[in-house]
N, C-alpha and C. Protein backbone atom coordinates (compact mmCIF):
# COMPACT_ATOMS: atom_id res chain seq x y z
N UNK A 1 2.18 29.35 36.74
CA UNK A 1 2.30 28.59 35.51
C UNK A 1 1.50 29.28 34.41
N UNK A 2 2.05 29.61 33.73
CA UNK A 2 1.48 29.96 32.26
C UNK A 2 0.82 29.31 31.65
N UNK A 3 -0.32 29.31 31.19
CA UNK A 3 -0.75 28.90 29.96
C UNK A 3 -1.97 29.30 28.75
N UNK A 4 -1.42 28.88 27.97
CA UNK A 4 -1.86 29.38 26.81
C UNK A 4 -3.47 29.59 26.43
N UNK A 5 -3.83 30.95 26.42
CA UNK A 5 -5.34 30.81 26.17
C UNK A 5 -6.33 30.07 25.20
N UNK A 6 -5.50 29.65 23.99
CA UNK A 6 -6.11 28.52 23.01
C UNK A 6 -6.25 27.21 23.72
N UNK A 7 -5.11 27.25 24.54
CA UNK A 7 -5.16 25.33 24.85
C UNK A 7 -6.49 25.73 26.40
N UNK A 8 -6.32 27.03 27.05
CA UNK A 8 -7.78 27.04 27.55
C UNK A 8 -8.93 27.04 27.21
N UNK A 9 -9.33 27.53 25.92
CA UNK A 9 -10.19 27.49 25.42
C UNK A 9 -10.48 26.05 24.23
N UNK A 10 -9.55 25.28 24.37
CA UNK A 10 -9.88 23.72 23.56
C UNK A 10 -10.62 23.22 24.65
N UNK A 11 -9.99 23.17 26.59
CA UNK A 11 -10.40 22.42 27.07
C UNK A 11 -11.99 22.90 27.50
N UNK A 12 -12.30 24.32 27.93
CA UNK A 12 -13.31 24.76 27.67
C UNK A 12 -14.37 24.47 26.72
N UNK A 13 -13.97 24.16 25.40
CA UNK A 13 -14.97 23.72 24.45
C UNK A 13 -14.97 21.92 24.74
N UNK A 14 -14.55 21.65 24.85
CA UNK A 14 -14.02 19.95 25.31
C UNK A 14 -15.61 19.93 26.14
N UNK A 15 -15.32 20.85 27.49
CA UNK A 15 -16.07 20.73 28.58
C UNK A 15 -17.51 20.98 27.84
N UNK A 16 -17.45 21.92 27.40
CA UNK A 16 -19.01 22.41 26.54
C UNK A 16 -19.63 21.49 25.95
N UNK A 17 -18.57 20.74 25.16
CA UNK A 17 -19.49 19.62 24.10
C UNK A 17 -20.26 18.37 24.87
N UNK A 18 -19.73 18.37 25.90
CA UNK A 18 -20.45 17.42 26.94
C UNK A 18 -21.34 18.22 27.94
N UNK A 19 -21.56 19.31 28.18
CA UNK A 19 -22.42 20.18 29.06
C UNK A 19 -23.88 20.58 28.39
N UNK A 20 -23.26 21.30 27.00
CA UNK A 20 -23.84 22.06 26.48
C UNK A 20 -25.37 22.10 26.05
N UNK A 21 -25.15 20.31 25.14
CA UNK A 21 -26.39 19.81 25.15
C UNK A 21 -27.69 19.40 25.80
N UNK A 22 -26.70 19.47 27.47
CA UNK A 22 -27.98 18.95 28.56
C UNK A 22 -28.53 20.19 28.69
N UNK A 23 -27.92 21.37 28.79
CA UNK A 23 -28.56 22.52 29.06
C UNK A 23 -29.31 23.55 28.56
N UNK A 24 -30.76 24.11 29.83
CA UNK A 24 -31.38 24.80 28.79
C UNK A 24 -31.13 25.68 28.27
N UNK A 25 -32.45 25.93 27.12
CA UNK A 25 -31.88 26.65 25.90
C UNK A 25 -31.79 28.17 26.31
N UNK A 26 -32.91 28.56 27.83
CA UNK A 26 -32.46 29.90 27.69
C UNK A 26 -31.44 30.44 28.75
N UNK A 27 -30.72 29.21 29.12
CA UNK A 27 -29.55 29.07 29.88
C UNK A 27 -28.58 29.48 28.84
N UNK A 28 -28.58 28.37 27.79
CA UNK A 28 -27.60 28.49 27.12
C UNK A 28 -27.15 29.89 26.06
N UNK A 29 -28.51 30.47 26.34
CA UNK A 29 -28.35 32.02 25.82
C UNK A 29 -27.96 33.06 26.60
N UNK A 30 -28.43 33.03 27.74
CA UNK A 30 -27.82 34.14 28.70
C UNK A 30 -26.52 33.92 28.92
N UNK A 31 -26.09 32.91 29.30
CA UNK A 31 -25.04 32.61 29.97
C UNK A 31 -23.82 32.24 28.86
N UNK A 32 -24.03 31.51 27.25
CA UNK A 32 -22.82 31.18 26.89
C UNK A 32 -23.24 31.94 25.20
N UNK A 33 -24.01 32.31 24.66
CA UNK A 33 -24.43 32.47 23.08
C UNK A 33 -24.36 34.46 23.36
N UNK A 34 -24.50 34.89 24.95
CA UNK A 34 -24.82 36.20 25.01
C UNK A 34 -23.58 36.17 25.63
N UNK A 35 -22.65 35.86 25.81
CA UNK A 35 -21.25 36.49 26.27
C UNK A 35 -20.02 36.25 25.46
N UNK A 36 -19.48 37.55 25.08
CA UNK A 36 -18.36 37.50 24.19
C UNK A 36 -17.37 36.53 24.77
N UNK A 37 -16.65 36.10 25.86
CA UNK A 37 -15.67 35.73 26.37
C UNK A 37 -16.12 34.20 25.68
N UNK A 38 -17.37 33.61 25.67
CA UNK A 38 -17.41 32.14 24.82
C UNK A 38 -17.13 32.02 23.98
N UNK A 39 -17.07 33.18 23.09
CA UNK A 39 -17.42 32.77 21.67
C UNK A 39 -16.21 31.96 21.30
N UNK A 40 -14.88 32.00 21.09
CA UNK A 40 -14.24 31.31 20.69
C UNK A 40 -14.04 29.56 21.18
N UNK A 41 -14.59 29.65 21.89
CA UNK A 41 -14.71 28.27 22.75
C UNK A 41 -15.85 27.26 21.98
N UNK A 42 -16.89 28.53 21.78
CA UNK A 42 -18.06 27.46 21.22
C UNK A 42 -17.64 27.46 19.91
N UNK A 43 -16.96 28.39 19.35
CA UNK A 43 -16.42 28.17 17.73
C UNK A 43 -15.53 26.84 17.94
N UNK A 44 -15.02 26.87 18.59
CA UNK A 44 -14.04 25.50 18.54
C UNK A 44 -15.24 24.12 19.05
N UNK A 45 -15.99 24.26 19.89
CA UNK A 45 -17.27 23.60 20.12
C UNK A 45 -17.58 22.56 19.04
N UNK A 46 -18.33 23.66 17.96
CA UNK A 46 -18.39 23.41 16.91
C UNK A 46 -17.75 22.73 16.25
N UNK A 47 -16.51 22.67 15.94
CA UNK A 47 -15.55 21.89 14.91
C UNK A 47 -15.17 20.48 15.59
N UNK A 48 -15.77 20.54 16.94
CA UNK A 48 -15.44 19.20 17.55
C UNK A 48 -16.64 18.03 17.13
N UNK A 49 -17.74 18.95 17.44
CA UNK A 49 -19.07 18.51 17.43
C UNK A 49 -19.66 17.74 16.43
N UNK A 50 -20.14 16.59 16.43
CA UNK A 50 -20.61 15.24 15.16
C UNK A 50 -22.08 15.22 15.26
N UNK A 51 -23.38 15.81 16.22
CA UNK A 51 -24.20 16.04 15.99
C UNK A 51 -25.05 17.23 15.62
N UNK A 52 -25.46 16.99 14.33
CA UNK A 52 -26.21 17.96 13.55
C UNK A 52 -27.01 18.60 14.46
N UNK A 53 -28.19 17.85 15.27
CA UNK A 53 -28.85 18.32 16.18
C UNK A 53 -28.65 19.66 16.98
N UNK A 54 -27.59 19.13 17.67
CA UNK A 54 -26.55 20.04 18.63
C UNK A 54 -26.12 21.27 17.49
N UNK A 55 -25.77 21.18 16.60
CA UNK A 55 -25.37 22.63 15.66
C UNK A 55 -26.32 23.24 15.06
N UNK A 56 -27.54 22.45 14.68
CA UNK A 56 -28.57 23.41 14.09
C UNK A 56 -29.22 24.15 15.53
N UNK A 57 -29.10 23.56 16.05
CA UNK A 57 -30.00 23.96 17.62
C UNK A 57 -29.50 24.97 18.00
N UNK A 58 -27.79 24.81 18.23
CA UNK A 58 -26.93 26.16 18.73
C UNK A 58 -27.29 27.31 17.70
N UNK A 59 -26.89 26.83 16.06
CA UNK A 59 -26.84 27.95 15.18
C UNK A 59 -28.11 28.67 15.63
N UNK A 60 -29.29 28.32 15.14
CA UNK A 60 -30.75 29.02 15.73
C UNK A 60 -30.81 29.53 16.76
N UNK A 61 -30.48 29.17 17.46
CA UNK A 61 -30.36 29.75 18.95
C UNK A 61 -29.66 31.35 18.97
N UNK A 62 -28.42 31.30 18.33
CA UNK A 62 -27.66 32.55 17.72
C UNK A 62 -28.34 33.23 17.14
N UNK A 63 -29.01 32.82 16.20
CA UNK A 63 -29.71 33.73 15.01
C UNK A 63 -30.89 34.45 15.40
N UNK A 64 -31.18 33.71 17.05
CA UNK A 64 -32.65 34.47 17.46
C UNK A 64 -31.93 35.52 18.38
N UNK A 65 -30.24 35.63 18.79
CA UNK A 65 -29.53 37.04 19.86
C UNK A 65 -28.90 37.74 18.94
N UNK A 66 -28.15 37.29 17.94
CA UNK A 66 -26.88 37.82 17.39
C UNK A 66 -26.35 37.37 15.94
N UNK A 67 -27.19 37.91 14.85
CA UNK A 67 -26.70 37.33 13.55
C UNK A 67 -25.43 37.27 13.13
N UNK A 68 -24.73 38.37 13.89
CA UNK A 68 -23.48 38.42 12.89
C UNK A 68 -22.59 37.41 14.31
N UNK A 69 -22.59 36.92 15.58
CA UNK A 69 -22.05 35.55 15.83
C UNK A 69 -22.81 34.43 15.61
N UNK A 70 -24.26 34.48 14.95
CA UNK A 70 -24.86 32.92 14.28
C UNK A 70 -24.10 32.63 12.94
N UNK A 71 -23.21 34.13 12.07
CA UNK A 71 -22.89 33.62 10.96
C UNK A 71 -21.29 33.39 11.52
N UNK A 72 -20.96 34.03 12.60
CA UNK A 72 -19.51 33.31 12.59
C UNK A 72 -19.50 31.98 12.82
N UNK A 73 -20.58 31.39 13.97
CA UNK A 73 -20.47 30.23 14.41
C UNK A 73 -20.78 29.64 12.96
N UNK A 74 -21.52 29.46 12.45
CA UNK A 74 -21.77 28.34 10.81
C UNK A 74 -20.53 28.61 9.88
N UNK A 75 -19.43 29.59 9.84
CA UNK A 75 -18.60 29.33 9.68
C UNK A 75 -17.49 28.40 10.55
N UNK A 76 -17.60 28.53 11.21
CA UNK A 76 -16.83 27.83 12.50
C UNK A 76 -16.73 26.34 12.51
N UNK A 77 -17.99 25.90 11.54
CA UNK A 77 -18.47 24.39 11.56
C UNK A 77 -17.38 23.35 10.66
N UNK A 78 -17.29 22.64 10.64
CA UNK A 78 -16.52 21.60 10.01
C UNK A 78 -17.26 21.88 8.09
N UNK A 79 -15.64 21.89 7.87
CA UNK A 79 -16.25 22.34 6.36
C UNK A 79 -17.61 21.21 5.79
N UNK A 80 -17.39 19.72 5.59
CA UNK A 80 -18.17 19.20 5.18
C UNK A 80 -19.81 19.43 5.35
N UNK A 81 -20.57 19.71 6.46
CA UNK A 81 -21.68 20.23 6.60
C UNK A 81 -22.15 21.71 6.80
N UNK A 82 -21.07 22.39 6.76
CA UNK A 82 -20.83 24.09 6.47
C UNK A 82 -22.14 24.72 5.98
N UNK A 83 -21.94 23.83 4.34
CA UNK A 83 -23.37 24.77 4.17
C UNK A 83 -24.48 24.46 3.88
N UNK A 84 -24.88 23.73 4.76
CA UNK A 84 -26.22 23.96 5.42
C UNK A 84 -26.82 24.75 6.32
N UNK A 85 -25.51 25.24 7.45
CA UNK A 85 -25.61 25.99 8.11
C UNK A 85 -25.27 27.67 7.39
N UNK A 86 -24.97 27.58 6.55
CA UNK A 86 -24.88 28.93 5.64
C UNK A 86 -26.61 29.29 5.26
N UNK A 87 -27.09 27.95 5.14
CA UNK A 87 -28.10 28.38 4.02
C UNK A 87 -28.84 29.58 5.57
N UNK A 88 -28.99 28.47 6.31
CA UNK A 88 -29.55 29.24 7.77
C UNK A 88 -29.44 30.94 7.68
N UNK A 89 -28.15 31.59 7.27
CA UNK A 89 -27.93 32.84 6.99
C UNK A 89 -28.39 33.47 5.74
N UNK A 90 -28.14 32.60 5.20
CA UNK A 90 -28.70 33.00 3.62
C UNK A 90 -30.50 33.08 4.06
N UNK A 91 -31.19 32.76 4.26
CA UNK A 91 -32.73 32.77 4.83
C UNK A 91 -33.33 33.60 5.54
N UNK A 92 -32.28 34.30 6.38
CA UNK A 92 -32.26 35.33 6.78
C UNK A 92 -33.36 36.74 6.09
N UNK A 93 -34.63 37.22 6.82
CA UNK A 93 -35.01 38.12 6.28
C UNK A 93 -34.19 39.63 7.08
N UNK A 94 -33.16 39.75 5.82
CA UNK A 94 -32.94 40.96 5.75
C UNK A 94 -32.40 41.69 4.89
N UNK A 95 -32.05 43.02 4.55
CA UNK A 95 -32.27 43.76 3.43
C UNK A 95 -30.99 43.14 2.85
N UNK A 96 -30.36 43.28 1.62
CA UNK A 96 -28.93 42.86 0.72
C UNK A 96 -27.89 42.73 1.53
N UNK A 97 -27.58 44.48 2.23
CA UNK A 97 -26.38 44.94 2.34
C UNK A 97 -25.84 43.95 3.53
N UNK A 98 -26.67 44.22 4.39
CA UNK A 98 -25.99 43.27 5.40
C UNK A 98 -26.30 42.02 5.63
N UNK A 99 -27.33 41.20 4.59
CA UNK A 99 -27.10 39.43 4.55
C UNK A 99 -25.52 39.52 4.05
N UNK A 100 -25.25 40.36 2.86
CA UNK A 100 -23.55 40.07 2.27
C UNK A 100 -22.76 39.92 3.68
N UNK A 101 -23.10 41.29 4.46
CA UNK A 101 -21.90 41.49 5.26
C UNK A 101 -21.78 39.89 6.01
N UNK A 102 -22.76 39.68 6.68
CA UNK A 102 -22.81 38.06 7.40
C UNK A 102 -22.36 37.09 6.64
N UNK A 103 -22.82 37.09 5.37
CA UNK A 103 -22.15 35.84 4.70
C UNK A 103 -20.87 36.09 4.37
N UNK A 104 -19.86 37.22 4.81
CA UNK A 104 -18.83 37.93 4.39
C UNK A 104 -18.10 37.27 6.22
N UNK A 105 -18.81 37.41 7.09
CA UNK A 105 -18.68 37.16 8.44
C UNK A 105 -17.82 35.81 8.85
N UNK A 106 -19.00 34.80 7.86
CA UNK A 106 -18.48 33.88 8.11
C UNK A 106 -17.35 32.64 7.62
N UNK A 107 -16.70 34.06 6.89
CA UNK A 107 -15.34 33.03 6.09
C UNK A 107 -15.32 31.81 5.59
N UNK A 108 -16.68 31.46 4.97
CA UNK A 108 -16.71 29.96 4.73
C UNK A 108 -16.22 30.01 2.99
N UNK A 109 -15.69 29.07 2.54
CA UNK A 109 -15.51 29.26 0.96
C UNK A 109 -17.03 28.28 0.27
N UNK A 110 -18.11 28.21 0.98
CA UNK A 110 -19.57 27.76 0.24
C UNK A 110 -19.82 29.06 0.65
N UNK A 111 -19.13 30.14 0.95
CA UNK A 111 -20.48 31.62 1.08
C UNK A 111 -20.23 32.19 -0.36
N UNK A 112 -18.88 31.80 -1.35
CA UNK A 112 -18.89 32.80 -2.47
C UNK A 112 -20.19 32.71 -3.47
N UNK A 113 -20.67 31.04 -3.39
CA UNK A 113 -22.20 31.11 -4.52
C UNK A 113 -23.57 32.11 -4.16
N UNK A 114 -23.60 32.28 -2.54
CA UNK A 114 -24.46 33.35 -2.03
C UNK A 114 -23.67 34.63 -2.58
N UNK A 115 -22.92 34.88 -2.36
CA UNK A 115 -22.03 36.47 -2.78
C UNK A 115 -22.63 36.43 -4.50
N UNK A 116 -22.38 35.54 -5.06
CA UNK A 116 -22.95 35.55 -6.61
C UNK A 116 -24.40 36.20 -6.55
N UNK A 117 -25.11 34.91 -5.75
CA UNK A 117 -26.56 35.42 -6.21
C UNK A 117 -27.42 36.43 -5.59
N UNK A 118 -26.57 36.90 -4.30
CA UNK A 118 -26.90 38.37 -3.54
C UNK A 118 -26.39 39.84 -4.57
N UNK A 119 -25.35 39.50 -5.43
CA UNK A 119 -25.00 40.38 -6.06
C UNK A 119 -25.54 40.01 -7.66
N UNK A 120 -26.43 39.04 -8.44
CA UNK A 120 -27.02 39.11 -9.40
C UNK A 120 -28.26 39.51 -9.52
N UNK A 121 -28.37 38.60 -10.53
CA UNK A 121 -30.63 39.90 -10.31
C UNK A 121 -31.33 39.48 -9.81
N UNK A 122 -31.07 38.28 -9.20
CA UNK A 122 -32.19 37.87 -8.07
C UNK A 122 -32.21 38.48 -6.85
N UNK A 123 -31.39 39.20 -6.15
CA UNK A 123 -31.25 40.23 -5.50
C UNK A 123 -30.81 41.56 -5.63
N UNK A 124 -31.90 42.63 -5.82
CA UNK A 124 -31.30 43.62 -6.69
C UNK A 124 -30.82 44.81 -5.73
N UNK A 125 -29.65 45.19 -5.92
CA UNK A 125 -28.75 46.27 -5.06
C UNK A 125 -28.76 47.40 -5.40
N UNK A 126 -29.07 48.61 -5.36
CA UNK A 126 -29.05 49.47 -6.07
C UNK A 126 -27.48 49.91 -6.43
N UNK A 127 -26.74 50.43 -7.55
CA UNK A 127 -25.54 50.53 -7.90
C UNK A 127 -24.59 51.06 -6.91
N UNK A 128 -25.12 52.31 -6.60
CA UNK A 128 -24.39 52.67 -5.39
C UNK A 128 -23.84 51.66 -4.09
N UNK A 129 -25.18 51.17 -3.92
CA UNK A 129 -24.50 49.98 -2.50
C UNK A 129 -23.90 48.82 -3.06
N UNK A 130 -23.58 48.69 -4.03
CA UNK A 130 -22.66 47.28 -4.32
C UNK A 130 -21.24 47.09 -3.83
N UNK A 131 -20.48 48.33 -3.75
CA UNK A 131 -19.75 48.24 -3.34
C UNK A 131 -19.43 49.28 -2.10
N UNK A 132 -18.73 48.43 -0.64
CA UNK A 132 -18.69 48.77 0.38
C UNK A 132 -17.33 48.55 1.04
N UNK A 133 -16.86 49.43 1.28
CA UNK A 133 -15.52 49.64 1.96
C UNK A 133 -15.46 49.07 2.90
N UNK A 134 -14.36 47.80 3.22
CA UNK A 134 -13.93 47.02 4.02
C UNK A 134 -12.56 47.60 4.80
N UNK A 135 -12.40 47.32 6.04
CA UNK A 135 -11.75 47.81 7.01
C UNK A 135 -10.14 47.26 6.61
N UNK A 136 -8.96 47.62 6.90
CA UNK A 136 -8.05 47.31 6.65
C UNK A 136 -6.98 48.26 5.35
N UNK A 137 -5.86 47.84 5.54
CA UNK A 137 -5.00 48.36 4.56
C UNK A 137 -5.14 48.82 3.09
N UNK A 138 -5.80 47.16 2.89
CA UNK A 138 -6.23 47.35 1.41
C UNK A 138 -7.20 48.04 0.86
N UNK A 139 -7.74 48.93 1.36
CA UNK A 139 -8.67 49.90 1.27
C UNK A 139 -7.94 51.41 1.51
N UNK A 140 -7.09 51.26 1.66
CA UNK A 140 -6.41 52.50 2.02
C UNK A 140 -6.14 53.34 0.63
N UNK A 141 -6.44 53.10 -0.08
CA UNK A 141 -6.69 53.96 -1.51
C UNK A 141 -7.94 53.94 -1.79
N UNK A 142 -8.44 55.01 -2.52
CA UNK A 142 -10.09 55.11 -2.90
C UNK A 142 -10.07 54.38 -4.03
N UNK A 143 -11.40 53.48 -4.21
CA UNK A 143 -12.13 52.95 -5.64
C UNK A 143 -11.90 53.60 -6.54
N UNK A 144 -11.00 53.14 -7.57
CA UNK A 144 -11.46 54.17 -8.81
C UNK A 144 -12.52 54.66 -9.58
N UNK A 145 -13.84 54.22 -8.73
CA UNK A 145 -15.38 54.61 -9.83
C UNK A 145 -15.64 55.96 -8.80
């Protein structure tokens, strides 16, 4: 019998949202925040999930293995409390180029006011690194500067 790896991975996150929370935290890092094969499960996790607790806890938890899946997961979150969990990335001590890339990570539409103020003068870029070639088609011609 066939079936579909999304509807495995709903019931997987199903199972998580009731597991997840009992378990410890450096369980829950070895075993589900440090293996690629979760990630989409706990992204869906997430969008199920109604306690804040449980998402700031997970997000942090990410942000202390793997920034660039702590910023997918806070994208991942139900738009309405989204960005709070952005700011989490935004706080982030690290240099310009790659807080953008993370807040670029996490496809949220509350990351474009960070994209503003990472790219105004409160964060200053030097000219050269402002702009950075993104993977895909549309890049397949050079910048005209």
């Amino acid at each position: 019998m066939f079936t579909h790896p999304l509807v495995q991975e709903y019931f997987a996150a199903e199972n998580l949202l009731r597991t997840l929370p009992q378990e410890e935290e450096a369980r829950v890092k070895s075993h589900f925040l440090n293996r690629v094969k979760w990630t989409e499960a706990i992204k869906m996790m997430l969008n199920l999930c109604e306690d804040d607790k449980c998402l700031l806890h997970l997000v942090n938890s990410a942000l202390s293995i793997d920034s660039r899946m702590a910023a997918e997961l806070a994208g991942a979150i139900q738009q309405g409390i989204q960005e709070t969990y952005l700011q989490l990335i935004r706080n982030e001590d690290l240099p310009p180029k790659p807080k953008i890339a993370l807040i670029g990570v996490t496809g949220s539409v509350y990351a474009l006011p960070l994209f503003d103020e990472a790219l105004s003068d409160k964060i200053r870029i030097p000219e050269k690194q402002r702009f950075v070639r993104l993977p895909g088609p549309a890049c397949a011609r050079q910048p005209p500067f």
